[in-house]
Each structure stands twice: as structure tokens, then as C-alpha cells.
Protein backbone atom coordinates (compact mmCIF):
# COMPACT_ATOMS: atom_id res chain seq x y z
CA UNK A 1 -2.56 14.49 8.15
CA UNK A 2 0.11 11.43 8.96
CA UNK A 3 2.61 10.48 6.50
CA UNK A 4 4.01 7.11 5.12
CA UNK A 5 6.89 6.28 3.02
CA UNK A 6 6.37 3.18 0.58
CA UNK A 7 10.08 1.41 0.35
CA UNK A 8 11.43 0.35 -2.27
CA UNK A 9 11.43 -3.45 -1.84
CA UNK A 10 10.21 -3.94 -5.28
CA UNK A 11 12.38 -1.13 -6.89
CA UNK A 12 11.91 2.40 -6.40
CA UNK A 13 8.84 4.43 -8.65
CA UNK A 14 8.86 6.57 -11.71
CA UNK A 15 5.88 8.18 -13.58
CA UNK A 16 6.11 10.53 -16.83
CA UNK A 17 2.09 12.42 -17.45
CA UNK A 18 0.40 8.85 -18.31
CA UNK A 19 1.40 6.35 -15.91
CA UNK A 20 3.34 5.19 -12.75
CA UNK A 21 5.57 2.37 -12.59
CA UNK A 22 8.82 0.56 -10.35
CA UNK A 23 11.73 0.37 -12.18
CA UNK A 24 14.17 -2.38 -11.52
CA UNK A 25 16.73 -2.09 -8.98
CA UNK A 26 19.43 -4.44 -7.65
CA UNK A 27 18.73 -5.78 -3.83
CA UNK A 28 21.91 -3.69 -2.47
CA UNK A 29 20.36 -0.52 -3.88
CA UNK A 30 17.08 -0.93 -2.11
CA UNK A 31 18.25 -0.68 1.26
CA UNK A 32 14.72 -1.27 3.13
CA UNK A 33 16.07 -1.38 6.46
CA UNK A 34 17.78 2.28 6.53
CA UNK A 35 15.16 3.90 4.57
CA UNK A 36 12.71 3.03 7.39
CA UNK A 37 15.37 4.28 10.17
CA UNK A 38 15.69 7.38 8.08
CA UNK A 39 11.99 7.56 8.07
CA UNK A 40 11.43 7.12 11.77
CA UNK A 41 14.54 10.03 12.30
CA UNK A 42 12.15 12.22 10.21
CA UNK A 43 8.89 12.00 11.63
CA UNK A 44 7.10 10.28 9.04
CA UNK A 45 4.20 7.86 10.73
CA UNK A 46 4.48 4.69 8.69
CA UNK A 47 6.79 2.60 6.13
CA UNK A 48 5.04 0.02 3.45
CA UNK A 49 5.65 -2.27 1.06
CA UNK A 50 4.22 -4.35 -1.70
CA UNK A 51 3.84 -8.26 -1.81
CA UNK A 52 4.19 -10.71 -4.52
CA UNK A 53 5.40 -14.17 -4.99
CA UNK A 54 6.63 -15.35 -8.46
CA UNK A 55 5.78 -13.11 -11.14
CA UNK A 56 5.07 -14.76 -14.44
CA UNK A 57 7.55 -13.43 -17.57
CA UNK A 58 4.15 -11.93 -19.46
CA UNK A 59 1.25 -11.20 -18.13
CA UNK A 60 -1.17 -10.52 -21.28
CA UNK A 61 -4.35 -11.48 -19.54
CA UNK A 62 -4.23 -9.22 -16.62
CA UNK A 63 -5.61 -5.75 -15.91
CA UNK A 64 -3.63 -3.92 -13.66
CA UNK A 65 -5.33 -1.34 -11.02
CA UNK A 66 -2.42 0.55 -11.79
CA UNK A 67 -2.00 0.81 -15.37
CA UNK A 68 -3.34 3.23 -17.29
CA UNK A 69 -6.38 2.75 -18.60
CA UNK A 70 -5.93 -1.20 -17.81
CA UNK A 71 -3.33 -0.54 -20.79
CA UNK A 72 0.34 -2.02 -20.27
CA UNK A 73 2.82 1.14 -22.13
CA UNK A 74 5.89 -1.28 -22.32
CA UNK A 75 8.12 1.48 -23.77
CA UNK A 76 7.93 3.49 -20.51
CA UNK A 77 8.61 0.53 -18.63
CA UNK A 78 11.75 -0.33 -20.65
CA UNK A 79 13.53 3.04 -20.18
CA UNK A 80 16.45 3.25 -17.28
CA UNK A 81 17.88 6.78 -16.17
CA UNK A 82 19.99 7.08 -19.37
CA UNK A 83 17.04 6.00 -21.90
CA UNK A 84 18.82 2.19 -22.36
CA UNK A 85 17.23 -0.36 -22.50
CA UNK A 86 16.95 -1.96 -18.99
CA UNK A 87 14.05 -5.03 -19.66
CA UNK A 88 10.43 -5.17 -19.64
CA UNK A 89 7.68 -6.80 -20.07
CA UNK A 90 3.96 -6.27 -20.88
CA UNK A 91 2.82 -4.96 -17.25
CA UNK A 92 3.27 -2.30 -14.73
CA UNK A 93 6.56 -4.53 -13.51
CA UNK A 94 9.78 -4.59 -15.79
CA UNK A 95 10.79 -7.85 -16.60
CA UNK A 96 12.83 -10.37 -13.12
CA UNK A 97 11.93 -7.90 -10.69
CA UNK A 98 13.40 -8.19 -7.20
CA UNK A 99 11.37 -8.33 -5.04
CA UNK A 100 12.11 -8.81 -1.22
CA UNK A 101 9.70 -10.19 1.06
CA UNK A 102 7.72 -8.25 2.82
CA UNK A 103 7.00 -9.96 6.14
CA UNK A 104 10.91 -10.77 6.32
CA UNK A 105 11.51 -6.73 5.66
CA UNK A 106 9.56 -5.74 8.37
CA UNK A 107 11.34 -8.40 10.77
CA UNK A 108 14.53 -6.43 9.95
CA UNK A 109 12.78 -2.66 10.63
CA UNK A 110 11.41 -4.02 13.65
CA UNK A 111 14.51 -4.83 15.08
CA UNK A 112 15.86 -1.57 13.97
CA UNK A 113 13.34 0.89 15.02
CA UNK A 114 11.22 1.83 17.82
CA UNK A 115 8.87 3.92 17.11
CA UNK A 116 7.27 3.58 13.43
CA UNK A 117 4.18 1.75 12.30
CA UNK A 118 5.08 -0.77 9.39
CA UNK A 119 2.61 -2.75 6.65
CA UNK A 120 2.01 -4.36 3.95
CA UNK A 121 0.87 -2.19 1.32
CA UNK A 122 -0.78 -4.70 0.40
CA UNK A 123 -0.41 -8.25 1.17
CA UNK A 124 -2.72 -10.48 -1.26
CA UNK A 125 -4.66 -12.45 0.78
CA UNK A 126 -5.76 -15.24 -1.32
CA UNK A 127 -2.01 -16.05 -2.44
CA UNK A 128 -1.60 -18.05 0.78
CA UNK A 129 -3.01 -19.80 3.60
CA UNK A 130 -4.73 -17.01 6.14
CA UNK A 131 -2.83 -18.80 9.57
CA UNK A 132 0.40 -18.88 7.66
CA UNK A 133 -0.32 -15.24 7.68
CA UNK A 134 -1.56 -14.47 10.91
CA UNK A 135 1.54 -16.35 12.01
CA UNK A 136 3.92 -14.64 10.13
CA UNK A 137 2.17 -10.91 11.03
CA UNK A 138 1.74 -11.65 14.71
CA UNK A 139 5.34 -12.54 14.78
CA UNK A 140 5.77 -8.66 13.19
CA UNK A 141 3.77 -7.25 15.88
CA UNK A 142 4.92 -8.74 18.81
CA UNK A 143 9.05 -8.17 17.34
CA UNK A 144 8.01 -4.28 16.92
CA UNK A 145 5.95 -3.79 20.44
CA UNK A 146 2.59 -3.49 18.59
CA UNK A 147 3.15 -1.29 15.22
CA UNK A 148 2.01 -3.14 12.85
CA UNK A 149 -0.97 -2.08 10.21
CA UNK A 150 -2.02 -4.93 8.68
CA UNK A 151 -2.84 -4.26 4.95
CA UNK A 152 -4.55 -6.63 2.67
CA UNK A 153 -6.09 -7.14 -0.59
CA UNK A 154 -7.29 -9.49 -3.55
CA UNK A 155 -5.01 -9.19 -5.90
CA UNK A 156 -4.98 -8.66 -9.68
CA UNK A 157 -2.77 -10.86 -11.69
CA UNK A 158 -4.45 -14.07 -13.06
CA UNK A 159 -1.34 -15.47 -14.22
CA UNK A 160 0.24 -15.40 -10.72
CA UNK A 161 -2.79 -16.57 -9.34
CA UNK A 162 -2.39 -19.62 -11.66
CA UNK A 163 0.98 -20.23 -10.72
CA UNK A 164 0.15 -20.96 -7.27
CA UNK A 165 -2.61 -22.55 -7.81
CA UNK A 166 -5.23 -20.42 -7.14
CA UNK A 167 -8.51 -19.54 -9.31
CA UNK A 168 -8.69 -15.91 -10.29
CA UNK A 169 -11.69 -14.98 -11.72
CA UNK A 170 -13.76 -17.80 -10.31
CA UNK A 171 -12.86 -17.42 -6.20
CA UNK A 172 -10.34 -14.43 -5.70
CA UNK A 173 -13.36 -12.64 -3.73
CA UNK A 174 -14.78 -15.19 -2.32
CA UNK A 175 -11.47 -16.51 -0.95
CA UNK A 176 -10.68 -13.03 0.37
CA UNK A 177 -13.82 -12.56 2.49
CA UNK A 178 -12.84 -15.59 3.90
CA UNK A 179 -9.45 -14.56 4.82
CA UNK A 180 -10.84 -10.88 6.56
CA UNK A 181 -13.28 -13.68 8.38
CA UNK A 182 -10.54 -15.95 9.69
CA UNK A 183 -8.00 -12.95 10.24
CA UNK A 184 -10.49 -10.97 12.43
CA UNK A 185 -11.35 -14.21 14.66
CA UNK A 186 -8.25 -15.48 15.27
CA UNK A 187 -6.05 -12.26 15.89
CA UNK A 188 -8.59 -11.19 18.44
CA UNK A 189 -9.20 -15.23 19.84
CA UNK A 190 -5.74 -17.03 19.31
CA UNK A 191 -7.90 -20.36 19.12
CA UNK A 192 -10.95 -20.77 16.96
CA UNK A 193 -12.39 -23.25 14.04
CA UNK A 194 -13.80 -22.19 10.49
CA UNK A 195 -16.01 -24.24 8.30
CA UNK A 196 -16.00 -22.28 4.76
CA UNK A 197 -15.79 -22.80 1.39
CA UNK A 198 -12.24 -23.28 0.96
CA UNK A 199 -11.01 -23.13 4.27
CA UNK A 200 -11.87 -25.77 7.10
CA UNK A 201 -10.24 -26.34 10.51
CA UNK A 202 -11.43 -27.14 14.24
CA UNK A 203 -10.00 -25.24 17.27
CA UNK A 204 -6.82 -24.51 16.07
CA UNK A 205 -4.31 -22.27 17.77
CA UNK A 206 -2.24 -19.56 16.97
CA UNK A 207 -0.08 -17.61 19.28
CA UNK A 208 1.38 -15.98 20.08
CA UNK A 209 -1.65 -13.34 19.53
CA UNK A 210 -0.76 -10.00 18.58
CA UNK A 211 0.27 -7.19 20.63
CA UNK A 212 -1.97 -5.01 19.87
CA UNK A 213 -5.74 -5.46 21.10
CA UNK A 214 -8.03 -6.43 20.14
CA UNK A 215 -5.75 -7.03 17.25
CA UNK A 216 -3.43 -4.76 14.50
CA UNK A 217 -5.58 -2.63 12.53
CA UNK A 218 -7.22 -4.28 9.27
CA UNK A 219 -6.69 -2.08 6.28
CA UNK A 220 -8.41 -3.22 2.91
CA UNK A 221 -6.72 -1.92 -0.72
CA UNK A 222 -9.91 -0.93 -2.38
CA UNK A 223 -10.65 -0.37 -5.81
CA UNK A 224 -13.98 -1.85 -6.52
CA UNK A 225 -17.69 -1.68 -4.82
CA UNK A 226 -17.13 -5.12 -3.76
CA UNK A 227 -13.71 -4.52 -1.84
CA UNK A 228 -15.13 -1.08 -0.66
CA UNK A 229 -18.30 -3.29 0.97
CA UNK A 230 -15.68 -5.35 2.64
CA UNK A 231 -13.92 -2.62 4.43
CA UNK A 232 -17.00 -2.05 6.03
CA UNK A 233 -17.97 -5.43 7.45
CA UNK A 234 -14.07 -6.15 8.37
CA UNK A 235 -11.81 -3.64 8.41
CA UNK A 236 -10.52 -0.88 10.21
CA UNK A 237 -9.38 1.23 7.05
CA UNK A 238 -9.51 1.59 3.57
CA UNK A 239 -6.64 2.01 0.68
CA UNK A 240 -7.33 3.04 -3.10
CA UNK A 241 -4.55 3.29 -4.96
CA UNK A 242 -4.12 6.84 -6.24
CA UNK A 243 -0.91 6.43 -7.56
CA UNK A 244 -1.01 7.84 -10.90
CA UNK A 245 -0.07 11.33 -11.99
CA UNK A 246 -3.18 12.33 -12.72
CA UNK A 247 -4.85 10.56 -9.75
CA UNK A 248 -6.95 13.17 -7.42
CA UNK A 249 -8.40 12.43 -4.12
CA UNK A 250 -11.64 12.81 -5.24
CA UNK A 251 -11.55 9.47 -7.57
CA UNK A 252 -12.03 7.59 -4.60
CA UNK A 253 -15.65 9.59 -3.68
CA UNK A 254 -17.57 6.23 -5.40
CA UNK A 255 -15.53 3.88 -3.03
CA UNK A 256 -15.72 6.10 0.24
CA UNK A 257 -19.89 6.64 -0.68
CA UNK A 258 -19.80 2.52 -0.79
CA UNK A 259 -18.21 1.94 2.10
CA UNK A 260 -20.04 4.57 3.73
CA UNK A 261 -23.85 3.13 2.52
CA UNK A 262 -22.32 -0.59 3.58
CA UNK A 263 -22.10 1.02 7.03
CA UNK A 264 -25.24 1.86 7.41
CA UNK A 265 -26.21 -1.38 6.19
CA UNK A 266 -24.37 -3.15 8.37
CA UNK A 267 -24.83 -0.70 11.74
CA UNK A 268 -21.46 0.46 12.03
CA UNK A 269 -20.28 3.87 12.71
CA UNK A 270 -17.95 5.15 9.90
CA UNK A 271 -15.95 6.65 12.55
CA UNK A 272 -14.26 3.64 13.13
CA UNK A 273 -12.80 2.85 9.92
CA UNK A 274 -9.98 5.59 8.40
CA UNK A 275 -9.30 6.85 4.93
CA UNK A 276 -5.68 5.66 3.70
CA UNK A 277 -4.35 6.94 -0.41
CA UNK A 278 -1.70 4.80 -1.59
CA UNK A 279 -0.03 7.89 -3.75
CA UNK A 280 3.31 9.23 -5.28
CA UNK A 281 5.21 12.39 -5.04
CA UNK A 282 8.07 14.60 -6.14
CA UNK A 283 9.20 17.22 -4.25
CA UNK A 284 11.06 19.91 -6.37
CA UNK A 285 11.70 23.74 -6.42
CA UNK A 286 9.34 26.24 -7.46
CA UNK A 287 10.83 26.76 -10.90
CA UNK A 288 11.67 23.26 -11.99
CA UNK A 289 9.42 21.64 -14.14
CA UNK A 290 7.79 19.12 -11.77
CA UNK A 291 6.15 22.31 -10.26
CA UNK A 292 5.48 23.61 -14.02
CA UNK A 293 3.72 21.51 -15.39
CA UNK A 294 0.22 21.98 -16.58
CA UNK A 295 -1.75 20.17 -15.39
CA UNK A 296 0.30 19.33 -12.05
CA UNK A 297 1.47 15.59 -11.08
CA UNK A 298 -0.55 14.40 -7.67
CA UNK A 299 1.75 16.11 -4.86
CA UNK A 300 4.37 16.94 -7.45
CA UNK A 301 6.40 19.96 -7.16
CA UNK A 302 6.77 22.66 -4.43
CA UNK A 303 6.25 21.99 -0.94
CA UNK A 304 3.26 24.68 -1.55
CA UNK A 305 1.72 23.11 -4.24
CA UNK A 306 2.38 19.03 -2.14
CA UNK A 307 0.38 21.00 0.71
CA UNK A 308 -2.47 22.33 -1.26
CA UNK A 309 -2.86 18.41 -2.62
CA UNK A 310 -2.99 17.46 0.92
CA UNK A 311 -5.76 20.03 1.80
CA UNK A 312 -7.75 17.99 -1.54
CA UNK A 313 -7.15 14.82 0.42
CA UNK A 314 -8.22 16.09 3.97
CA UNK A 315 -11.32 17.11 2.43
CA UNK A 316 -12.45 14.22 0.99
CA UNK A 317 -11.83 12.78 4.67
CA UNK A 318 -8.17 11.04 4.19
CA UNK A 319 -5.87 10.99 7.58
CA UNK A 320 -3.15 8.82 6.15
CA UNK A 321 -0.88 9.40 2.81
CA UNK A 322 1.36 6.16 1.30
CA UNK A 323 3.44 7.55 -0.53
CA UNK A 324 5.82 6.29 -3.24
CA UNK A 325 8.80 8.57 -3.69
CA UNK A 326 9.53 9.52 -7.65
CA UNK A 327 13.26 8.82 -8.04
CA UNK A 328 13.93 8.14 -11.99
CA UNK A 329 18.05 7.78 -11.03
CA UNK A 330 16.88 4.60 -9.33
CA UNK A 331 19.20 5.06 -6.40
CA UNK A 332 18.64 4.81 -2.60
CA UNK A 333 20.55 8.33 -2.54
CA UNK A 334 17.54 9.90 -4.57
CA UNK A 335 14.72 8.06 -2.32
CA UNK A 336 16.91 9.49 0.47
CA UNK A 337 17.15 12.93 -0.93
CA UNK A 338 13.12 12.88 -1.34
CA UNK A 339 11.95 11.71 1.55
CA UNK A 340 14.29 14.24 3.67
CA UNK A 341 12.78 17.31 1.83
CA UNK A 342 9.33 16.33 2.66
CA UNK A 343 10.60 15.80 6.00
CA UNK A 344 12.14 19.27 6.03
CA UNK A 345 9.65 21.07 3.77
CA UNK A 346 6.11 19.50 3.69
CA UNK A 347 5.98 17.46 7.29
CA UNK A 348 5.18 20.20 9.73
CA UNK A 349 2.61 22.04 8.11
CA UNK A 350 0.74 18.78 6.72
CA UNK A 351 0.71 17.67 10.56
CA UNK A 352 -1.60 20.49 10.89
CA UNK A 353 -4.23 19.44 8.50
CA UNK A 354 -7.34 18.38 9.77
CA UNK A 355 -9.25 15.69 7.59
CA UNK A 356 -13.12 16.46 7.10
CA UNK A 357 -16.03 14.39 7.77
CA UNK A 358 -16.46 11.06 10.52
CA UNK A 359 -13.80 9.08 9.24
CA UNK A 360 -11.31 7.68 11.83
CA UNK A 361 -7.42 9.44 12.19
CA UNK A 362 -5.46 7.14 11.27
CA UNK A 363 -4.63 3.73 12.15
């Protein structure tokens, strides 16, 4: 099984036993750049981070994959280490998050690392225009020598959507597909035209093209039959989000049948496309309550009980864990103090874990 860290560029993630959520954080707490050095020190495969663009102040129309239930709990989300009251709002985000850009981010970790894969986790397609983003990405690959995982999705708030101009309920999939089209073609082609619905150009150029080839691996976050079809026509892997505490790997067993039955549809081998959870842990001691609880937080607890979630994932045919560090005290020393006991405690042994079924190893 290979590893990930998610980094804290949008504030580092809590979760109590309903729901999982980032807390805010000041920019100089965050410290992106020598989390992922820490990370690549440790072993750990891959760093991610999230992507938006100007979050609304409310949010009341939109369903978050992440909430639970599709039900905003604002009084979680207003809580800070010492129970005041640090700002909210009605979503899984507390009120003015920062939020530091993610292709900017991994300009930094390239230059600062040499060996660990980097990605959005995920970027939302439709927000912008696909070359802008194949410009921006291929610029990420060829800074880092070919380690970039290029993660995407469609997005889920409607009010954002709105604020750039976008329609949400209307086009968000349709403008997607055409995104995974245009991304595929012109990462692999550096020149190419399109003639869609809302996109339209005529050999156009973009270079320089990635360093990896054909191109970076594609990796779709997946929640829906209709996202889980796409991963099979375009992608190279596919990312639920299994973030909650009560999340198990065997929610996703709808999506993976999809995308396996759009396979088949489609002729491809499911061998080429890999099994990625977007998850959260807490690594604690035997006898704290973390490891007490009944029943158990998703990899929460000892590094025996973090392993035998692992095991659940390799059997359900997952190679890759992205995984959100639990640090309530909001601080980069927490995230710090996390990561390096997984490192220390978990790491080895999960390396050993073989994922079942055809699914690819990684990407």
C-alpha cells in the first residue's frame, strides 16, 4: 500500500464521531513547503492538496460530499482547540478560510524536493479554462522532473460556481467531460483543436508538454455513477472521498462496480486505472481514547488497529491512501507530530500490503 499526506493549505482537519472538517489556520501556520520535505524524509509516496477560488460567506444551497448526511453541523465547525468561538459558517469550511493555491504550492515543493509525487486533491475542473490548466500543471511537472498526479473533479458548491460564472446544476458535468477530453489530447499532443459545447479552438499549442509520457496520470474524485463512468473512459485512477469517521472502504464498492462495468463497456482493462481513498487518520496509543472508541474512527488509533484498516482497503483493491492528518491544536507541530508516527509506526508494515483484485498500483 503507498501513502500520501494531504497538507494543510486550506487549514489542517478535525473530526469528532459525526463529521470531518478543516479548521481555520493562519498562512504562517500551514507551512506547505516543509510538511512535504518532511514527508519525502519519511517515505511517504505523495503530498495533496485541495483547490478553491473565492468561497462565498454562506453557502445554503449546496450539498457537500463531505458533510454529513449533506447536513452542514455549524456548531462543530465553530469550535477552536479551547472550545471559543473561532467563526463559521453554514458548510464544511469555517467562515474566510485561507486558502493557498494549489498549483503555486506545488511550484514551491517542487523546487524543494526530489523525490515525491505531488497533486491536486482535487482541482475542479470546470472552475477554469482547461489550457490555463494544462499550462499551469505542465509547468508542475516539468519543475519536479515528472511527479506530478494530476487530480481532478466537478465540484460541489453552486454558489462558487455562480461567482465565477459558471452554471452548476445545468453544465458542471458536461463541462467536466470536456475538460478530461481536452486534458487527455493535449498533454499527450502539445498542439490540437476542440470543437465542443463550451469549449472551441483550432490547433492551438501548449508546451512545454509534460514530462511524463504519454502524460501525468489522470485521477478523477468520484462520488457519483456519473464521475465513476468517467474514470473509465479518461482516467488513470479513481478518488472517493472517504474522509469521514465512519467512512469504510467498502462504501466505495457501488463506484469501483461502475467503473468496473464502464470498462467493459468501453474495452478497457481495469488494470490500468488504480484505486485512490481520500481519508483521515489519528495515530494514538493503545490506551487513549482514539483507539477506544466503539465503534473505531477510519485509521484512528493504534498503529495495529491503522494497519488492520489498511488490510479493509487492500481488499477492496485500493493501492494509494490520501490522508488528512487529525490535529484539533491546529498547529503545524501536531501535523508534524502525526505524520512522523505513521512514518515510524504504520509505514513499513503497510508497504507490505498487497491490494486485491486487477486494479493498477498506484499512480
Amino acid at each position: 500500500m503507498h501513502c500520501g499526506v494531504f497538507l494543510s493549505t486550506h487549514g489542517v482537519t478535525n473530526r469528532d464521531d459525526r463529521d470531518w472538517w478543516h479548521q481555520p489556520q493562519d498562512h504562517r501556520e500551514m507551512r506547505p513547503v516543509e510538511s512535504a520535505q518532511l514527508a519525502e524524509a519519511l517515505g511517504f509516496h505523495s503530498v495533496w492538496m485541495g483547490d478553491h477560488v473565492a468561497l462565498p460567506e454562506e453557502s445554503p444551497d449546496s450539498i457537500s460530499p463531505i458533510h454529513v448526511e449533506g447536513v452542514s453541523n455549524p456548531e462543530v465547525r465553530h469550535r477552536g482547540p479551547d472550545d471559543a468561538d473561532v467563526g463559521g459558517s453554514h458548510r464544511h469550511y469555517p467562515a474566510r478560510p485561507t486558502i493557498l493555491d494549489g498549483a503555486v504550492v506545488m511550484g514551491a515543493i517542487a523546487a524543494a524536493t526530489r523525490t515525491i509525487r505531488m497533486g491536486p486533491g482535487v482541482l475542479i475542473s470546470p472552475y477554469r479554462h482547461p489550457l490555463n490548466d494544462l499550462r499551469q500543471f505542465a509547468t508542475v511537472d516539468a519543475l519536479s522532473d515528472g511527479r506530478l498526479i494530476f487530480g481532478v473533479g466537478c465540484g460541489w458548491m453552486k454558489e462558487e460556481f455562480e461567482v465565477l460564472g459558471h452554471g452548476f446544476h445545468s453544465e458542471r458535468m458536461a463541462v467536466f467531460e470536456e475538460c478530461l477530453q481536452i486534458y487527455r489530447r493535449m498533454f499527450e499532443h502539445g498542439v490540437g483543436s476542440f470543437d465542443g459545447r463550451f469549449y472551441r479552438f483550432e490547433n492551438v499549442g501548449v508546451f512545454p508538454t509534460p514530462v511524463q509520457r504519454p502524460r501525468p496520470p489522470i485521477v478523477i474524485g468520484a462520488n457519483g455513477p456519473r464521475g465513476a463512468r468517467f474514470v473509465a473512459r479518461y482516467a488513470d485512477g479513481m478518488m472517493p472521498i472517504l474522509t469521514q469517521p465512519r467512512s469504510a472502504p467498502a462504501d466505495a464498492r457501488a463506484l469501483i462496480e461502475e467503473v468496473r462495468r464502464e470498462a467493459d463497456r468501453c474495452g478497457r482493462d481495469a488494470g490500468e486505472i488504480a484505486l485512490v481513498a481520500f481519508t483521515s487518520f489519528r495515530i494514538t496509543g493503545t490506551g487513549d481514547e482514539e483507539a477506544r472508541r466503539r465503534p473505531r474512527r477510519i485509521l484512528g488509533g493504534s498503529a495495529e488497529q491503522i494497519l488492520e484498516d489498511i488490510e479493509r482497503f487492500a481488499a477492496e483493491g485500493f493501492s494509494l491512501l490520501n490522508m488528512a492528518p487529525i490535529c484539533p491544536s491546529r498547529t503545524h507541530g501536531e501535523f508534524c507530530e502525526q505524520v512522523g508516527r505513521f512514518a515510524a509506526e504504520v509505514l513499513p508494515a503497510a508497504r507490505e500490503i498487497m491490494p486485491a483484485g486487477p486494479w493498477r498500483d498506484g499512480v
